[in-house]
C-alpha atoms as a PDB file:
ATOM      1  CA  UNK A   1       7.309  37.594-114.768  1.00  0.00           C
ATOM      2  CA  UNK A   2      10.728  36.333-113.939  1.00  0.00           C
ATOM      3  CA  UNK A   3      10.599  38.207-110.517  1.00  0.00           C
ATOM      4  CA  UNK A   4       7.364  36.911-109.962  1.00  0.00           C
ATOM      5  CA  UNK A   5       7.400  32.957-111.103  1.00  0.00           C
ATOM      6  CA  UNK A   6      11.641  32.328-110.912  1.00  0.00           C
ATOM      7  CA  UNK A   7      12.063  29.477-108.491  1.00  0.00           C
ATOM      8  CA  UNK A   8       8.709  29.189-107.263  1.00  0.00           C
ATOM      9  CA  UNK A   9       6.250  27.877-110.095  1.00  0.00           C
ATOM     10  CA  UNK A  10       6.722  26.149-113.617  1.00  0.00           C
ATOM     11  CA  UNK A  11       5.592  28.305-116.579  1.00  0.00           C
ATOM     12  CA  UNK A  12       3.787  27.545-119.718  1.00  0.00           C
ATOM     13  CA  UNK A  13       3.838  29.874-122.811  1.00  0.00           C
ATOM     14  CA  UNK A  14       2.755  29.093-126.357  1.00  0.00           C
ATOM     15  CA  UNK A  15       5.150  28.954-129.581  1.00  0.00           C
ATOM     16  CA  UNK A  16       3.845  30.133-132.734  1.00  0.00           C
ATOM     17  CA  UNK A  17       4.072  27.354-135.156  1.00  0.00           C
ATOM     18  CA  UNK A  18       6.246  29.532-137.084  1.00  0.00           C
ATOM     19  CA  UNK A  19       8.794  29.702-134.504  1.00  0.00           C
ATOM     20  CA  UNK A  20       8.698  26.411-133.716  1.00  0.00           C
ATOM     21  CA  UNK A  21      11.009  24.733-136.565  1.00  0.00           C
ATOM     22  CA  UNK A  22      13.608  27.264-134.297  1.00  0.00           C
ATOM     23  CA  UNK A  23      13.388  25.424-130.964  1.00  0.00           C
ATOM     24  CA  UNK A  24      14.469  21.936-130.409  1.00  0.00           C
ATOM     25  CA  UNK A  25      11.909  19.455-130.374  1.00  0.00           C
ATOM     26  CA  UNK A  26      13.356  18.061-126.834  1.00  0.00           C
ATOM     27  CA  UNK A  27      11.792  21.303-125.503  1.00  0.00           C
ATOM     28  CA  UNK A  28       8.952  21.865-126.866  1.00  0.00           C
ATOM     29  CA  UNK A  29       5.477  19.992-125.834  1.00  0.00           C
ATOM     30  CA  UNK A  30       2.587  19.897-128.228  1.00  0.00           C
ATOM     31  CA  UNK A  31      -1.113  19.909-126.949  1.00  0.00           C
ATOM     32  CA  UNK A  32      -3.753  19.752-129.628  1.00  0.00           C
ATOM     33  CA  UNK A  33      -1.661  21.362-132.526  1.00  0.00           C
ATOM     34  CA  UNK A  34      -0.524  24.281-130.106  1.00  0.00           C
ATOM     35  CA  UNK A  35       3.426  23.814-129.403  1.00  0.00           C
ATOM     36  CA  UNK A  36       4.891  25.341-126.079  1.00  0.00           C
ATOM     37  CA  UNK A  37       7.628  25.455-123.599  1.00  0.00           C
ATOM     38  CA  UNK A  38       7.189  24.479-120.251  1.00  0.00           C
ATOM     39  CA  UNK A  39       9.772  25.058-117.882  1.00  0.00           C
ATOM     40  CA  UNK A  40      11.098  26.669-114.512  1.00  0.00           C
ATOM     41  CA  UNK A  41      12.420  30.198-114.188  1.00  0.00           C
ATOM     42  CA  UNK A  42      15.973  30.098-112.304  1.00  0.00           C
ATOM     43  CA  UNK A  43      15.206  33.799-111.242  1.00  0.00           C
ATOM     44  CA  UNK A  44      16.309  33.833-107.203  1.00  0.00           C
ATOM     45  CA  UNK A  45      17.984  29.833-107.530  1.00  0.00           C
ATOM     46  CA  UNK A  46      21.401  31.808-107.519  1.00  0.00           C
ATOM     47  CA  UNK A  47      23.503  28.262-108.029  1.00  0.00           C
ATOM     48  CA  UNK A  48      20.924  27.436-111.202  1.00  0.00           C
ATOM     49  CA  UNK A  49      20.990  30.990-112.620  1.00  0.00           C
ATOM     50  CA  UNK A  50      24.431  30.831-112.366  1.00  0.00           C
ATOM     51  CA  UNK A  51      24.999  27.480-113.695  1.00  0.00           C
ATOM     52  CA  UNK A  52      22.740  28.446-116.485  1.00  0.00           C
ATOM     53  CA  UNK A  53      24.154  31.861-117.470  1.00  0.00           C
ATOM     54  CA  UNK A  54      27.344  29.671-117.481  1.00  0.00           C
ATOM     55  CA  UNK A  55      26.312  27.357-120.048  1.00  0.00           C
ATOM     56  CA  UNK A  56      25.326  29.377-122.339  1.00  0.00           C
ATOM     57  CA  UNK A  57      28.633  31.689-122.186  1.00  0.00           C
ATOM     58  CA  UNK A  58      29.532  28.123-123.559  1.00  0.00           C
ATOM     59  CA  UNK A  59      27.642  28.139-126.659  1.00  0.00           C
ATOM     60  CA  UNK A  60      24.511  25.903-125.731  1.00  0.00           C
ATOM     61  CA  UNK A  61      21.257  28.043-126.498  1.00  0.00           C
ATOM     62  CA  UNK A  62      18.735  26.142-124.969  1.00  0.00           C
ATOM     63  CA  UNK A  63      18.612  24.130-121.667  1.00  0.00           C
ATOM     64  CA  UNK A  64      15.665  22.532-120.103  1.00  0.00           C
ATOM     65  CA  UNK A  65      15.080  22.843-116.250  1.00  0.00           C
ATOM     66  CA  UNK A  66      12.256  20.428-114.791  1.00  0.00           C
ATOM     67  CA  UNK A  67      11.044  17.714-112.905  1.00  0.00           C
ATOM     68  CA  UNK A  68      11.995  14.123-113.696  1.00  0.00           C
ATOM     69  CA  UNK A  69       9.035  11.287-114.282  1.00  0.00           C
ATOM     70  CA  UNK A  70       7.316   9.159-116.638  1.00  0.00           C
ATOM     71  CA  UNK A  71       4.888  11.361-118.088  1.00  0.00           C
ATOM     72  CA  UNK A  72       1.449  10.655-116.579  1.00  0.00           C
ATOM     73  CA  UNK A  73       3.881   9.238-113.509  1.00  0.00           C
ATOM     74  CA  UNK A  74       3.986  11.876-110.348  1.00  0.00           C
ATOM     75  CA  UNK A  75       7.706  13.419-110.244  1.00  0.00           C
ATOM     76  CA  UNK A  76      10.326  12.090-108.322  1.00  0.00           C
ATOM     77  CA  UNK A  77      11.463  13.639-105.163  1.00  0.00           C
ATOM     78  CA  UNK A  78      14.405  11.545-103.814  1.00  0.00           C
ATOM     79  CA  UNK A  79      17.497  11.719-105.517  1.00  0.00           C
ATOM     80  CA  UNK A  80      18.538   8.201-105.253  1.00  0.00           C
ATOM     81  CA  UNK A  81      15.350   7.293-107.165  1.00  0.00           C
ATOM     82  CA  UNK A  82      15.830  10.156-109.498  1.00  0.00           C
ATOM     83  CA  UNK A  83      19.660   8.542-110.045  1.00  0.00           C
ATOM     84  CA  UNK A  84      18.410   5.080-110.948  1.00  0.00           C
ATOM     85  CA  UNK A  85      15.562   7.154-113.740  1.00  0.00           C
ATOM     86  CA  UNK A  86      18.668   8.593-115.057  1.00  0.00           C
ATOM     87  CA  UNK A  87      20.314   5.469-115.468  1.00  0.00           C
ATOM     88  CA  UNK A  88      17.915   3.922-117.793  1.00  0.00           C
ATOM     89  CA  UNK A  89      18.951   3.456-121.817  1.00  0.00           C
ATOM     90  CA  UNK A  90      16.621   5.658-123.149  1.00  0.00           C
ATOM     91  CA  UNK A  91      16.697   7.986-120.465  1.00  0.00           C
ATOM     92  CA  UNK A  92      20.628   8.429-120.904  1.00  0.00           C
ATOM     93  CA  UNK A  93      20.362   9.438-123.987  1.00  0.00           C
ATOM     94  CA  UNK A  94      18.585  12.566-123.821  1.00  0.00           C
ATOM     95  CA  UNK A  95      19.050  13.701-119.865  1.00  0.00           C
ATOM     96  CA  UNK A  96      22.989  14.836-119.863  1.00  0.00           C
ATOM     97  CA  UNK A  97      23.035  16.043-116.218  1.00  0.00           C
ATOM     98  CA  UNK A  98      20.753  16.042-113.195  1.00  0.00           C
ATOM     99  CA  UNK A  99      20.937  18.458-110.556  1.00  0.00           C
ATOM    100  CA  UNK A 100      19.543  18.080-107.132  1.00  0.00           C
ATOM    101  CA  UNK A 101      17.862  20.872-105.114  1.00  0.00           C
ATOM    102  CA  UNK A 102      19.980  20.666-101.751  1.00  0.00           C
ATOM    103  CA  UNK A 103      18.270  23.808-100.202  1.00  0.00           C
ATOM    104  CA  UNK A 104      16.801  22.918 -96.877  1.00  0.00           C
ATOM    105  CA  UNK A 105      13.005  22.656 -96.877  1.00  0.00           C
ATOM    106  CA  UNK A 106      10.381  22.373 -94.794  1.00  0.00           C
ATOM    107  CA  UNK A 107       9.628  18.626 -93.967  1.00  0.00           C
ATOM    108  CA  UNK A 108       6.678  17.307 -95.875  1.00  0.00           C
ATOM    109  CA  UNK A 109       6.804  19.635 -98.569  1.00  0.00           C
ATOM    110  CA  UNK A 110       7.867  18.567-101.720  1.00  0.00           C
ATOM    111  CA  UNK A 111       7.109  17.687-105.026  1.00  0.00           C
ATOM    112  CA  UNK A 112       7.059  19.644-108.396  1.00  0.00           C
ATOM    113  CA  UNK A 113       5.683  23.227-108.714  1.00  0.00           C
ATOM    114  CA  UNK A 114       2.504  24.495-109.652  1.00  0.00           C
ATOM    115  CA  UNK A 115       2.257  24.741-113.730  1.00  0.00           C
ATOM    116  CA  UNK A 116       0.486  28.390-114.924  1.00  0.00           C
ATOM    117  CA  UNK A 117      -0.126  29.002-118.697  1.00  0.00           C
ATOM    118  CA  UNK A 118       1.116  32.628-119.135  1.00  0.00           C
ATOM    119  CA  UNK A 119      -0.835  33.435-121.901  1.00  0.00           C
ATOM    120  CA  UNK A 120      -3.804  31.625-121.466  1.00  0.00           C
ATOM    121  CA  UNK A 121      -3.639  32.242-117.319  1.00  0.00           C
ATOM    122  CA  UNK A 122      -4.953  28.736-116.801  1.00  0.00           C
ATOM    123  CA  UNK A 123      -3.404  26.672-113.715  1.00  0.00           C
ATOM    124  CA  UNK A 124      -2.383  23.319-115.411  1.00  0.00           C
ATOM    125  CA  UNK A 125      -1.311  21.883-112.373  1.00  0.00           C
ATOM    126  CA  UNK A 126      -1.321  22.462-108.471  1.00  0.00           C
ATOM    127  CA  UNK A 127       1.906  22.062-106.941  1.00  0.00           C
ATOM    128  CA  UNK A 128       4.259  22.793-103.692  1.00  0.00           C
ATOM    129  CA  UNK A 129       3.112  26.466-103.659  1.00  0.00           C
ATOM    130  CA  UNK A 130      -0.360  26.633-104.116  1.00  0.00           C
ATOM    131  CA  UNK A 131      -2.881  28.644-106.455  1.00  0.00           C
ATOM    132  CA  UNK A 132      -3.610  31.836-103.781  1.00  0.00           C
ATOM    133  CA  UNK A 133       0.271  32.163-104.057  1.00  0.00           C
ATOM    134  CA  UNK A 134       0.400  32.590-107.569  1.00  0.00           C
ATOM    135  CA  UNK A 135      -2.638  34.914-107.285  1.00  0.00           C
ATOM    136  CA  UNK A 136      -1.231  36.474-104.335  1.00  0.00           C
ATOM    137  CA  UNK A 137       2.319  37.364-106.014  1.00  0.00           C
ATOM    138  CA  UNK A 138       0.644  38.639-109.073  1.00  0.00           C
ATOM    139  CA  UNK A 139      -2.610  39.838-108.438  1.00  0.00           C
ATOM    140  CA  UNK A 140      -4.316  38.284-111.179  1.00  0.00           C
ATOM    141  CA  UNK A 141      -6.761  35.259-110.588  1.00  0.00           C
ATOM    142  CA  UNK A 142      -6.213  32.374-112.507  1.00  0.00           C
ATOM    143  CA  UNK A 143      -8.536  29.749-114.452  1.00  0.00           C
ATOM    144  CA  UNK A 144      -8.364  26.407-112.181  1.00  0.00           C
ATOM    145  CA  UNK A 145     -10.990  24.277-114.243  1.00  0.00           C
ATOM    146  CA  UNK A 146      -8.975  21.654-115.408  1.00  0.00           C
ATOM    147  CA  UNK A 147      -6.248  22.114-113.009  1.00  0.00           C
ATOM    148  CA  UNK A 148      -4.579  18.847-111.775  1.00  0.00           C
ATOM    149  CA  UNK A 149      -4.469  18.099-107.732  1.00  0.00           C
ATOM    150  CA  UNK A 150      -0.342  17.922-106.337  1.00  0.00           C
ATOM    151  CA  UNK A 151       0.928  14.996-106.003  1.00  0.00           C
ATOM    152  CA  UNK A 152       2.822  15.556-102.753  1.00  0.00           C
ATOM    153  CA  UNK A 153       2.016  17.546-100.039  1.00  0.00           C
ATOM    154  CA  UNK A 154       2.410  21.443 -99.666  1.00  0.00           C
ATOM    155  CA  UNK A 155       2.709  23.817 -97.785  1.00  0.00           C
ATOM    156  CA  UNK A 156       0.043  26.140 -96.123  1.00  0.00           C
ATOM    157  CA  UNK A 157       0.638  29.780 -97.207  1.00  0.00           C
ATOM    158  CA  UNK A 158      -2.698  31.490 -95.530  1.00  0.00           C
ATOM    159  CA  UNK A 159      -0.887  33.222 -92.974  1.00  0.00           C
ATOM    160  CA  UNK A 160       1.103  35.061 -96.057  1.00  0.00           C
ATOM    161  CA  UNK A 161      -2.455  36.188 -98.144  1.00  0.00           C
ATOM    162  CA  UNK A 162      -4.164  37.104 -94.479  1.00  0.00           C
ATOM    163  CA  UNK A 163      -0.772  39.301 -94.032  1.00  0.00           C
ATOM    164  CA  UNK A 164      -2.096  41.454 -97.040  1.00  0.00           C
ATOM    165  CA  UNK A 165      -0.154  42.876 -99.994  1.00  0.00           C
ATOM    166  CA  UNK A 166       3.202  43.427 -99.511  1.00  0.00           C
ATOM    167  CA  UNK A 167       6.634  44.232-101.621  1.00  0.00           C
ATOM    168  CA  UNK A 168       7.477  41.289-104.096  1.00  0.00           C
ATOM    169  CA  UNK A 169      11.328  40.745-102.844  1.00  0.00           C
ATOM    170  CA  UNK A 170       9.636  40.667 -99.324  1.00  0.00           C
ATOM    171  CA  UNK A 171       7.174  38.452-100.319  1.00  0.00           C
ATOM    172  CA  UNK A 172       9.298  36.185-101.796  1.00  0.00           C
ATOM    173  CA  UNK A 173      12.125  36.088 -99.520  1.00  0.00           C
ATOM    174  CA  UNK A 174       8.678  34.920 -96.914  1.00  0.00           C
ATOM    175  CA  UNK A 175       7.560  32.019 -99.063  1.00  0.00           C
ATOM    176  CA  UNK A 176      11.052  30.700 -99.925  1.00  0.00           C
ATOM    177  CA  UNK A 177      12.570  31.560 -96.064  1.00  0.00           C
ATOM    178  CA  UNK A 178       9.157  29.418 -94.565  1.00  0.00           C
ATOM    179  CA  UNK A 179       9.510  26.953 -97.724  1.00  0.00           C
ATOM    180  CA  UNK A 180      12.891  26.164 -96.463  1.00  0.00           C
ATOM    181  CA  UNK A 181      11.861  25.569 -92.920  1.00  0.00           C
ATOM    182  CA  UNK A 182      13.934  29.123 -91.601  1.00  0.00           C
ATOM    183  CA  UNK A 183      10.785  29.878 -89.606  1.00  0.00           C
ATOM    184  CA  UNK A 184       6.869  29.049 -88.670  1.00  0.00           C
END
């Protein structure tokens, strides 16, 4: 999955209750008695998977990598706002660092990514890349009932799914290469 979702899309998977009591409660997320973990795979971010492979040589188990907002609040896309969030009391307390994205990409697109439940495969929420490349990438099709609309704008991928199936690394070096504004 890590090939398939790292960098592009936020994943959902369920905790057993069980395991739960094992996980910090900072990251996990409950939703109608079912506890999960919600986050972004670093797969293909080179500077995050190296950052994070680097904290945990360090002893720290668990790190968190998302957006940052109010929840029910759209995320927030420019750093200086997403400096003066991280200012706040309360929100000093609990976020210790805050990185910012400073890949190149293509103007207009931005926003959070697209949230798929992995076990469930349910899109929670539409994001930068949309639905058909999630389907496209894995060639499942996904439940978008109660799927929430972006935010921001996004990018247009249809020239990639009329292209046909292709090789994952070549796919993805395509949606990340036009993502970053490299070509049309």
């Amino acid at each position: 999955m890590q090939t398939i979702a790292g960098g592009l899309f936020h994943v959902r998977v369920p905790v057993k209750s069980e395991l739960a009591g094992y996980i910090p409660k900072s990251l996990l997320s409950e939703d109608r008695g079912v506890y999960y973990i919600q986050n972004l795979v670093p797969y293909g971010n080179k500077p995050l998977n190296d950052f994070i492979q680097e904290i945990n040589q360090r002893g720290i188990k668990f790190i968190a990598v998302t957006t940052i907002n109010k929840h029910g609040e759209p995320e927030i896309t420019e750093k200086t706002k997403a400096q003066e969030f991280c200012s706040s009391t309360k929100a000093r307390q609990t976020i210790k660092i805050l990185l910012h994205d400073s890949t190149p990409h293509r103007v207009g697109v931005e926003g959070s990514f697209l949230i798929f439940n992995a076990a469930t495969k349910q899109i929670m929420r539409d994001g930068r890349y949309p639905p058909e490349v999630l389907e496209y990438m894995t060639g499942v099709i996904f439940d978008r009932k109660d799927m929430k609309p972006a935010v921001h704008n996004r990018a247009d991928f249809n020239w990639l799914i009329r292209m046909g199936k292709m090789d994952q690394k070549i796919s993805r070096a395509l949606i990340l290469g036009y993502s970053m504004g490299i070509f049309d």
